[in-house]
Protein backbone atom coordinates (compact mmCIF):
# COMPACT_ATOMS: atom_id res chain seq x y z
CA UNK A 1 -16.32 -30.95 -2.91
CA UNK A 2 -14.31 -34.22 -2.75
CA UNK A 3 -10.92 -32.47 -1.66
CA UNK A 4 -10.19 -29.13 -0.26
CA UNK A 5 -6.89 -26.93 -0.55
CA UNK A 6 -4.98 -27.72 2.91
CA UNK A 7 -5.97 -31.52 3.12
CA UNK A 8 -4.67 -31.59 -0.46
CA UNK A 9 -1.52 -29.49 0.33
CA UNK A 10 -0.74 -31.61 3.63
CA UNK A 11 -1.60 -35.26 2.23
CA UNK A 12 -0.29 -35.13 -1.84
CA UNK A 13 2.34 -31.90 -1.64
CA UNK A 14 4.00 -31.67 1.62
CA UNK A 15 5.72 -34.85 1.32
CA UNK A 16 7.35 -33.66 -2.17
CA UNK A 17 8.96 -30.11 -0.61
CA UNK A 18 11.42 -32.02 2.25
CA UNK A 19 14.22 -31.96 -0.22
CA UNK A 20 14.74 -28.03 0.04
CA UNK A 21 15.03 -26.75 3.47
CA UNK A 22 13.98 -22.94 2.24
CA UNK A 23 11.00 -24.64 1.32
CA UNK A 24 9.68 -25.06 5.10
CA UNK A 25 7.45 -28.42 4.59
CA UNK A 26 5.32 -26.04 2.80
CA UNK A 27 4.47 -24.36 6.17
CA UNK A 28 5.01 -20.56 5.23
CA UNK A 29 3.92 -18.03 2.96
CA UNK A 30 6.92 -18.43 1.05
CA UNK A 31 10.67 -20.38 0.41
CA UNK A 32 13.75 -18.61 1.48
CA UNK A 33 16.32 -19.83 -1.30
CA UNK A 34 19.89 -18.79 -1.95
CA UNK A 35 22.09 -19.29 -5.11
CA UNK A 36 25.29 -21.61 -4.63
CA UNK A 37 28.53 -19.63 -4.55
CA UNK A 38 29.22 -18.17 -8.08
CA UNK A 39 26.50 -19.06 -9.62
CA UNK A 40 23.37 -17.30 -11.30
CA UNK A 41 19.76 -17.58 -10.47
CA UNK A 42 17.95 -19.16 -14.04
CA UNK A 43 14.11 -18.64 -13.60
CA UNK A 44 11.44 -19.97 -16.17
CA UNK A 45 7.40 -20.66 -15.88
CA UNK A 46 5.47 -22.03 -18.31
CA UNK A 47 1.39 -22.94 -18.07
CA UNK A 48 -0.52 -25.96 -19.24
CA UNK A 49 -4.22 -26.03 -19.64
CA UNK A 50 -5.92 -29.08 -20.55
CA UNK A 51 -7.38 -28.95 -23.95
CA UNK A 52 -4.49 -26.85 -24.82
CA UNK A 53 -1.19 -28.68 -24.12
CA UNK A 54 -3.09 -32.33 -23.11
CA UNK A 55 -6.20 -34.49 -23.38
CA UNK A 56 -8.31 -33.72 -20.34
CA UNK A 57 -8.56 -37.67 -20.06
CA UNK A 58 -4.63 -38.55 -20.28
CA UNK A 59 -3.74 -40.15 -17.09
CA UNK A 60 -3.10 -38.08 -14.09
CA UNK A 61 0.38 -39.10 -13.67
CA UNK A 62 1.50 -38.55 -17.26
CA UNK A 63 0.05 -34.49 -16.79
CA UNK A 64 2.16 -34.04 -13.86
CA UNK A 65 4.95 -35.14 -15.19
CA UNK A 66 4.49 -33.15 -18.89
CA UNK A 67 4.12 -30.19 -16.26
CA UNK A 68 7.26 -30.62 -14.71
CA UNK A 69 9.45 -31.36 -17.72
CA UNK A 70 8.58 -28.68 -19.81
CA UNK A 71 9.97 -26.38 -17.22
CA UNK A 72 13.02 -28.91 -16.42
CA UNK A 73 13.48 -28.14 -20.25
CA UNK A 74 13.73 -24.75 -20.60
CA UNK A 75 16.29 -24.83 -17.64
CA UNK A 76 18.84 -26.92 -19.75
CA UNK A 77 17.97 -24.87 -22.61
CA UNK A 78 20.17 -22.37 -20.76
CA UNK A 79 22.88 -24.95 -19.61
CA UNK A 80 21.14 -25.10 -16.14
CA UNK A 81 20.88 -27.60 -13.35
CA UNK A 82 17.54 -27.62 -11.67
CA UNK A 83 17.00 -26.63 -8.01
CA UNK A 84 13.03 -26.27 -7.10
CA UNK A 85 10.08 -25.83 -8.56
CA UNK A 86 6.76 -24.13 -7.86
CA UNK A 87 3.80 -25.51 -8.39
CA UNK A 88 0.34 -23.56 -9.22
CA UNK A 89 -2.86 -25.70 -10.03
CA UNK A 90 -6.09 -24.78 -10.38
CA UNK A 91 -8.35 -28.01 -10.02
CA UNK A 92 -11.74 -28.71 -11.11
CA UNK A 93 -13.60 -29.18 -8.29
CA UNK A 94 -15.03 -32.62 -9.00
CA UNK A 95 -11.67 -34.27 -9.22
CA UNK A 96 -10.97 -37.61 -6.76
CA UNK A 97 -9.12 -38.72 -4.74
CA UNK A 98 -7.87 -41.00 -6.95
CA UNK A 99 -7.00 -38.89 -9.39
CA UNK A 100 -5.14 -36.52 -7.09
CA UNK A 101 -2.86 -39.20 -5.40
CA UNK A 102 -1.95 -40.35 -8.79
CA UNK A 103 -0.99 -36.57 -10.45
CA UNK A 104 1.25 -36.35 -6.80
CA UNK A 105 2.40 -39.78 -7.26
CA UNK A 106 3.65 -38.82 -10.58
CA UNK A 107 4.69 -35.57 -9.21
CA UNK A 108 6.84 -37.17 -6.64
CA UNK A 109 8.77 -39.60 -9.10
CA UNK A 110 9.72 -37.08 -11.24
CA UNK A 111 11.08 -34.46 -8.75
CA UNK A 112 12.65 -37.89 -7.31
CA UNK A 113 13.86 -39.01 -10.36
CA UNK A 114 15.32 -35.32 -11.64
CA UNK A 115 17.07 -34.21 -8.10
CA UNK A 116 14.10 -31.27 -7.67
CA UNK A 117 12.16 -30.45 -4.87
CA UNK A 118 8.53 -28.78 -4.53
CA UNK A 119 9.73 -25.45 -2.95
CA UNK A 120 6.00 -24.02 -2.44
CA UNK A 121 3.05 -22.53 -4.79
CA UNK A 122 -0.80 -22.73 -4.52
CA UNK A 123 -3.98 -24.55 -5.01
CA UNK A 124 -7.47 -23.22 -6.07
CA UNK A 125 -10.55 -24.80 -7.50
CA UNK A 126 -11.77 -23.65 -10.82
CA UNK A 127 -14.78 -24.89 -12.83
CA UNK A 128 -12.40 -25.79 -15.71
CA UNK A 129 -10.33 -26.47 -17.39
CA UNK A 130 -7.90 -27.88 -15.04
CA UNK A 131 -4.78 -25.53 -15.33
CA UNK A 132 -1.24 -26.13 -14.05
CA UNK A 133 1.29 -23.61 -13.49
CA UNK A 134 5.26 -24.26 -12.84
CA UNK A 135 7.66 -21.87 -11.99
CA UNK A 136 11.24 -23.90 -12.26
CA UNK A 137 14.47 -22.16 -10.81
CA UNK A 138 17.93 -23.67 -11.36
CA UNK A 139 21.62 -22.96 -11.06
CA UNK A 140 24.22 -22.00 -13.82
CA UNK A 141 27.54 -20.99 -13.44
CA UNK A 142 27.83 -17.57 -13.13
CA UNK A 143 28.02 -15.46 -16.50
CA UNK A 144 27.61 -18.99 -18.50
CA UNK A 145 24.24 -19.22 -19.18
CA UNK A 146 23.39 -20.12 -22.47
CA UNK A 147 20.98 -17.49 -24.51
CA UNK A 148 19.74 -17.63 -28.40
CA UNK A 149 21.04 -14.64 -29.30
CA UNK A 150 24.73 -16.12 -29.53
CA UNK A 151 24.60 -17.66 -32.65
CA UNK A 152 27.63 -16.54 -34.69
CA UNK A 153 28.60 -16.96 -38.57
CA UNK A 154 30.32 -19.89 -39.48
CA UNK A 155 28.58 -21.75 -36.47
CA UNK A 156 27.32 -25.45 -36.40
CA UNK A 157 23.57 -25.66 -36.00
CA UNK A 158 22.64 -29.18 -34.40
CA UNK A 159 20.10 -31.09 -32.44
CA UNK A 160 19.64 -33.92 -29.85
CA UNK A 161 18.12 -36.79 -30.29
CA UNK A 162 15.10 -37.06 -32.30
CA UNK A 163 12.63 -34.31 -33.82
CA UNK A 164 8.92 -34.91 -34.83
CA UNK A 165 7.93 -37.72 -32.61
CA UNK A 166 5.43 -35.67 -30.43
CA UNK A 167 3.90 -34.05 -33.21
CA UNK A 168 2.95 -37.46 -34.72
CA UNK A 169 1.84 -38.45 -30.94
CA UNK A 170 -0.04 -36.17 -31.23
CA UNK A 171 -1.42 -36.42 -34.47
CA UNK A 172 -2.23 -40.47 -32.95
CA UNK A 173 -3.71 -39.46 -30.07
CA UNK A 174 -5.92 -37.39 -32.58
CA UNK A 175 -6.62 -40.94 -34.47
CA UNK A 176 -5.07 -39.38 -37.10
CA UNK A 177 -2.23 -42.08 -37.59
CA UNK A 178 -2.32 -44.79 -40.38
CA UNK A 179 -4.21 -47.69 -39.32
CA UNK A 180 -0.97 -49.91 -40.80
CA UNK A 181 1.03 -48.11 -37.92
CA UNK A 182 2.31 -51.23 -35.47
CA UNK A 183 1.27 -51.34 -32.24
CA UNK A 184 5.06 -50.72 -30.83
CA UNK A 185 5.69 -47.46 -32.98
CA UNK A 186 1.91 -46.44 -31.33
CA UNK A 187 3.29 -46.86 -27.94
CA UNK A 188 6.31 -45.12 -28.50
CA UNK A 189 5.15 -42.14 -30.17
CA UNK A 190 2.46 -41.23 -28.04
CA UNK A 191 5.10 -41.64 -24.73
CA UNK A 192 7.62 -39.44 -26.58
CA UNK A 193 4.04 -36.85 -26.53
CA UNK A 194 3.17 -37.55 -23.03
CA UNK A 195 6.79 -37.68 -21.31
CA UNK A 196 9.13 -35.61 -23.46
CA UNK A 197 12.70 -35.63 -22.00
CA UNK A 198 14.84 -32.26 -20.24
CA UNK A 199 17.82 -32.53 -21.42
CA UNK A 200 19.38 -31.69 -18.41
CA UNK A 201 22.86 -33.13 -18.56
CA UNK A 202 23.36 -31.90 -22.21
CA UNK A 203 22.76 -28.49 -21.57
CA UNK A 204 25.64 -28.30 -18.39
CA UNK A 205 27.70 -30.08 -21.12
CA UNK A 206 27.01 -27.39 -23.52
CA UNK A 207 27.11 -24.41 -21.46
CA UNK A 208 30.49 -24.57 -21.53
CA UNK A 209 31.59 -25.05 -25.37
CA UNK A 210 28.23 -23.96 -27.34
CA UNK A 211 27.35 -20.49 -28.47
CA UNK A 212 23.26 -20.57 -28.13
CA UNK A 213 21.08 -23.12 -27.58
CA UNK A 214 16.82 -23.45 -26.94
CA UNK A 215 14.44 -26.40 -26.63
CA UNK A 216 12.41 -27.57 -29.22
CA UNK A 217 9.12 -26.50 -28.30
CA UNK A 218 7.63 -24.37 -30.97
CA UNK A 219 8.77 -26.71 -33.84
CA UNK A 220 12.02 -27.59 -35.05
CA UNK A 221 11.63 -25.00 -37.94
CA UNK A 222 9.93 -22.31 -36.14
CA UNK A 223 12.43 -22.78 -33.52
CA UNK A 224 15.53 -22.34 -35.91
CA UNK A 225 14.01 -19.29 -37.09
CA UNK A 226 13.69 -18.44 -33.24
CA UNK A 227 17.73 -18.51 -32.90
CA UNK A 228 18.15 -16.89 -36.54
CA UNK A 229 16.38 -13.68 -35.44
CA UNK A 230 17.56 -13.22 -31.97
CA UNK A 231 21.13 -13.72 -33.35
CA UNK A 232 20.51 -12.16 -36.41
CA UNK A 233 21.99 -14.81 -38.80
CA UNK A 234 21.08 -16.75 -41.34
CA UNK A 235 20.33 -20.34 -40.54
CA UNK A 236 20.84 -22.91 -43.42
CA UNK A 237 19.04 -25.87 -42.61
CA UNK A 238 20.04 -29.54 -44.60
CA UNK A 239 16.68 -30.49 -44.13
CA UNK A 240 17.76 -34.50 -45.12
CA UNK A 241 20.16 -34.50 -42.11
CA UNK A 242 16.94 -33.97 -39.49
CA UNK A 243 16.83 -37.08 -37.37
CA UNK A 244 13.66 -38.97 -37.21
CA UNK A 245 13.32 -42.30 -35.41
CA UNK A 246 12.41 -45.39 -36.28
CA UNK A 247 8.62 -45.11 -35.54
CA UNK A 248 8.62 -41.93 -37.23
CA UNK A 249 10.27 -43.04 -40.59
CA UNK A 250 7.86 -46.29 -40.58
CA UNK A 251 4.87 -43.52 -40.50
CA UNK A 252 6.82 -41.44 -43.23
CA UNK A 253 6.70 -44.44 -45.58
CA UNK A 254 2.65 -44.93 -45.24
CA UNK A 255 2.44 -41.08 -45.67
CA UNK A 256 5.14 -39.02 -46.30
CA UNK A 257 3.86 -35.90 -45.74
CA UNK A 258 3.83 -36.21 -42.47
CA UNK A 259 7.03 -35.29 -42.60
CA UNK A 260 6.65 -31.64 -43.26
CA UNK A 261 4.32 -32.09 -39.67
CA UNK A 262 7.07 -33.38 -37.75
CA UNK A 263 9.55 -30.82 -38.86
CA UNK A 264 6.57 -28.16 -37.96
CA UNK A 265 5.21 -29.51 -34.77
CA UNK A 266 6.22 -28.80 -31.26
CA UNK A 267 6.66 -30.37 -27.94
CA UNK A 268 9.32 -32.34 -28.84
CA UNK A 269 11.56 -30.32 -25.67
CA UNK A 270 15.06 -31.53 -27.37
CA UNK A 271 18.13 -29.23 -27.87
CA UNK A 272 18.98 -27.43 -30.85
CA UNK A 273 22.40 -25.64 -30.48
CA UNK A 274 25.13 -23.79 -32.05
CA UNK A 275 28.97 -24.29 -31.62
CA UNK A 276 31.82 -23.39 -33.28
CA UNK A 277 32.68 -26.17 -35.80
CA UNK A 278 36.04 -26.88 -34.09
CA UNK A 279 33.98 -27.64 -31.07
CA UNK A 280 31.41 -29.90 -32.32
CA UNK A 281 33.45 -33.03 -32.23
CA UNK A 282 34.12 -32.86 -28.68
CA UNK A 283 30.47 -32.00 -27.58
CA UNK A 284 29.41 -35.22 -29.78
CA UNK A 285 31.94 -37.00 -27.60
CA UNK A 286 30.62 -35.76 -24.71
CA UNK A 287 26.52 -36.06 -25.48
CA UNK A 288 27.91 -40.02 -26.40
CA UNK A 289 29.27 -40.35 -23.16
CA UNK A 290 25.90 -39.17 -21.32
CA UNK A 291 23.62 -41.43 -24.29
CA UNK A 292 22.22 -39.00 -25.93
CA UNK A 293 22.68 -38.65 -29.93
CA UNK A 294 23.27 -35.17 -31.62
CA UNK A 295 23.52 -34.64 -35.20
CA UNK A 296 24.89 -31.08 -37.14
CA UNK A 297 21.80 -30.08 -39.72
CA UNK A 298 23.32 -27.92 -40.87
CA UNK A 299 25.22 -23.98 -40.37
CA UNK A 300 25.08 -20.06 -39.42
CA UNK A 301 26.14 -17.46 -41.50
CA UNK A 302 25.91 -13.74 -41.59
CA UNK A 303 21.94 -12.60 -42.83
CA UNK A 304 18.92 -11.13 -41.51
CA UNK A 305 17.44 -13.89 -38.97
CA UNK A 306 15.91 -15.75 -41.90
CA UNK A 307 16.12 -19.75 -41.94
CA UNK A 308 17.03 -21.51 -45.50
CA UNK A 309 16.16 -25.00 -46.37
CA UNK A 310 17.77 -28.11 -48.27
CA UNK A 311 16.24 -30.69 -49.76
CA UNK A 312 17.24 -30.78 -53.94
CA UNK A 313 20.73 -29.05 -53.38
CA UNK A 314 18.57 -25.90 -53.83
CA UNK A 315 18.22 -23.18 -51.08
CA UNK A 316 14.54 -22.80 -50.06
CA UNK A 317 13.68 -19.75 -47.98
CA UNK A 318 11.42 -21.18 -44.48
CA UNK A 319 8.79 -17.95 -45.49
CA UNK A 320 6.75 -18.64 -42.42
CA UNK A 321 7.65 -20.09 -38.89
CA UNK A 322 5.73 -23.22 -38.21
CA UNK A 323 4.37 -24.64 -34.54
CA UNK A 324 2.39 -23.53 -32.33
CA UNK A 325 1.79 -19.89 -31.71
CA UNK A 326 -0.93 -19.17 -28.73
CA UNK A 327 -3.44 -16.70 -30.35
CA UNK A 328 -2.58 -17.52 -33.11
CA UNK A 329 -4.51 -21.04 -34.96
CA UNK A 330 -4.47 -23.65 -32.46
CA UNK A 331 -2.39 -26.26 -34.71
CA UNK A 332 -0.70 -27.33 -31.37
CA UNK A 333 -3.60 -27.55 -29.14
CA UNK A 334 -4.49 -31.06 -28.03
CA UNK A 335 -7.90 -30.99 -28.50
CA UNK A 336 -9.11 -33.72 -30.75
């Protein structure tokens, strides 16, 4: 076997936990962590499996660093700032060294590079497929954590930055994108895939003006209709307000139904929120400040947790959720 648990834990992981002293250099069973003063504890874990949520041949570096932001994600889905992480793999057994140094490498600049420390976890061997675990813990001021159940009528529904780009990454990655696609768009899409972006600072900035918020994992529409039915509103989408970037609109005018995909497909880990529209100009202000774009698609009112759509000036009821639903078909896996 070319590595073996406590080499691996002493050479690649150690060096990532120094940042939180509950953490022990890794040495213990367990962390012993506190909350800051008057603050609440915000606790998420999400898996990745390869075949699943990446290529088993995408570069070690780039999985490590999916692995961590997903998690970072969900944390400023609920307005939090991120504190430690723990970190659960189970490795194939046939894995280098190579490969190892450069999943802690990229490991290490992202904890770096997001103020987080490795606070413990585990390592196991498995025949396959290689499967990472994260359990992310942050900090929110207490009794302002941000849920999806506080959408209320009358609220602006909006989003940050762009949706649909990982989908179509995806879709690339699949060899599914038009061969007129430029090299540049390529590039970009399949990064946006590969290294989606927490949106850490925007959700402390809206945990203290926006009603509800959640990351766009699921699908920008199957999301929406996440918040409708936890809030239990009606969502009423302006489906030509959905922002798309550049590389995404240059795909939409070789085929534009791929559209419809990127409003459907997940992993695209930005914000969508709602505020009260009094509100929203001064959280635009504020997401300008930190560079990151948000644009209103569109508003809440009272109904039964069903999302409406606009494309024709007619409403168009969303009948089914789209992206990814495990057990469900696999239309989000990222197997070829």
């Amino acid at each position: 076997m070319p590595w073996d648990e406590f080499g691996l834990i002493s050479a690649c992981f150690r060096p990532l936990s120094v940042a939180e002293p509950g953490a022990f250099q890794l040495t213990d069973d367990a962390a012993i962590l506190a909350p800051a003063p008057h603050t609440d504890w915000v606790v998420t874990a999400d898996a990745l499996v390869a075949g699943v949520h990446f290529f088993p041949d995408d570069p070690p570096g780039s999985i490590a660093k999916k692995a961590l932001r997903v998690n970072l994600s969900d944390l400023a889905a609920m307005g939090a700032k991120p504190r430690c992480v723990f970190l659960t793999c189970a490795f194939p057994n046939d894995l280098d060294k190579a490969w190892l140094n450069a999943f802690s490498e990229g490991l290490g600049e992202d904890l770096q590079a997001f103020g987080v420390a490795l606070a413990g976890g585990d390592v196991v061997a498995t025949p396959g497929p290689l499967t990472l675990s994260i359990t992310a813990i942050g900090e929110v001021p207490a009794g302002q954590g941000l849920r999806r159940s506080g959408v209320r009528d009358g609220d602006v529904i909006a989003v940050t930055g762009t949706i649909g780009d990982a989908a179509l990454g995806l879709d690339m990655q699949r060899a599914a994108a038009p061969e007129s696609l430029d090299g540049a768009d390529r590039a970009y899409l399949l990064d946006r895939y590969r290294h989606p972006t927490p949106r850490i600072a925007v959700g402390e900035i809206l945990a203290a003006r926006a009603h509800a918020a959640l990351d766009v994992s699921d699908g920008l529409l199957g999301d929406l209709r996440h918040l409708a039915e936890t809030s239990k509103v009606d969502i009423l989408l302006d489906a030509r307000r959905v922002p798309f970037s550049q590389a995404a609109a240059r795909w939409f005018e070789i085929d534009p139904a791929a559209k419809e995909r990127a409003l459907t497909g997940g992993d695209d880990y930005e914000l969508a929120f709602s505020c009260a529209i009094d509100d929203f100009s001064a959280i635009f202000e504020s997401l300008a400040a930190v560079g990151v774009p948000v644009t209103a698609i569109g508003r809440a009112e009272a109904g039964e947790g069903r999302v409406y759509r606009y494309e024709t000036g007619r409403r168009q009821l969303v009948a089914v959720p789209g992206g990814h639903r495990h057990g469900a078909e696999a239309n989000g896996s990222a197997e070829p």
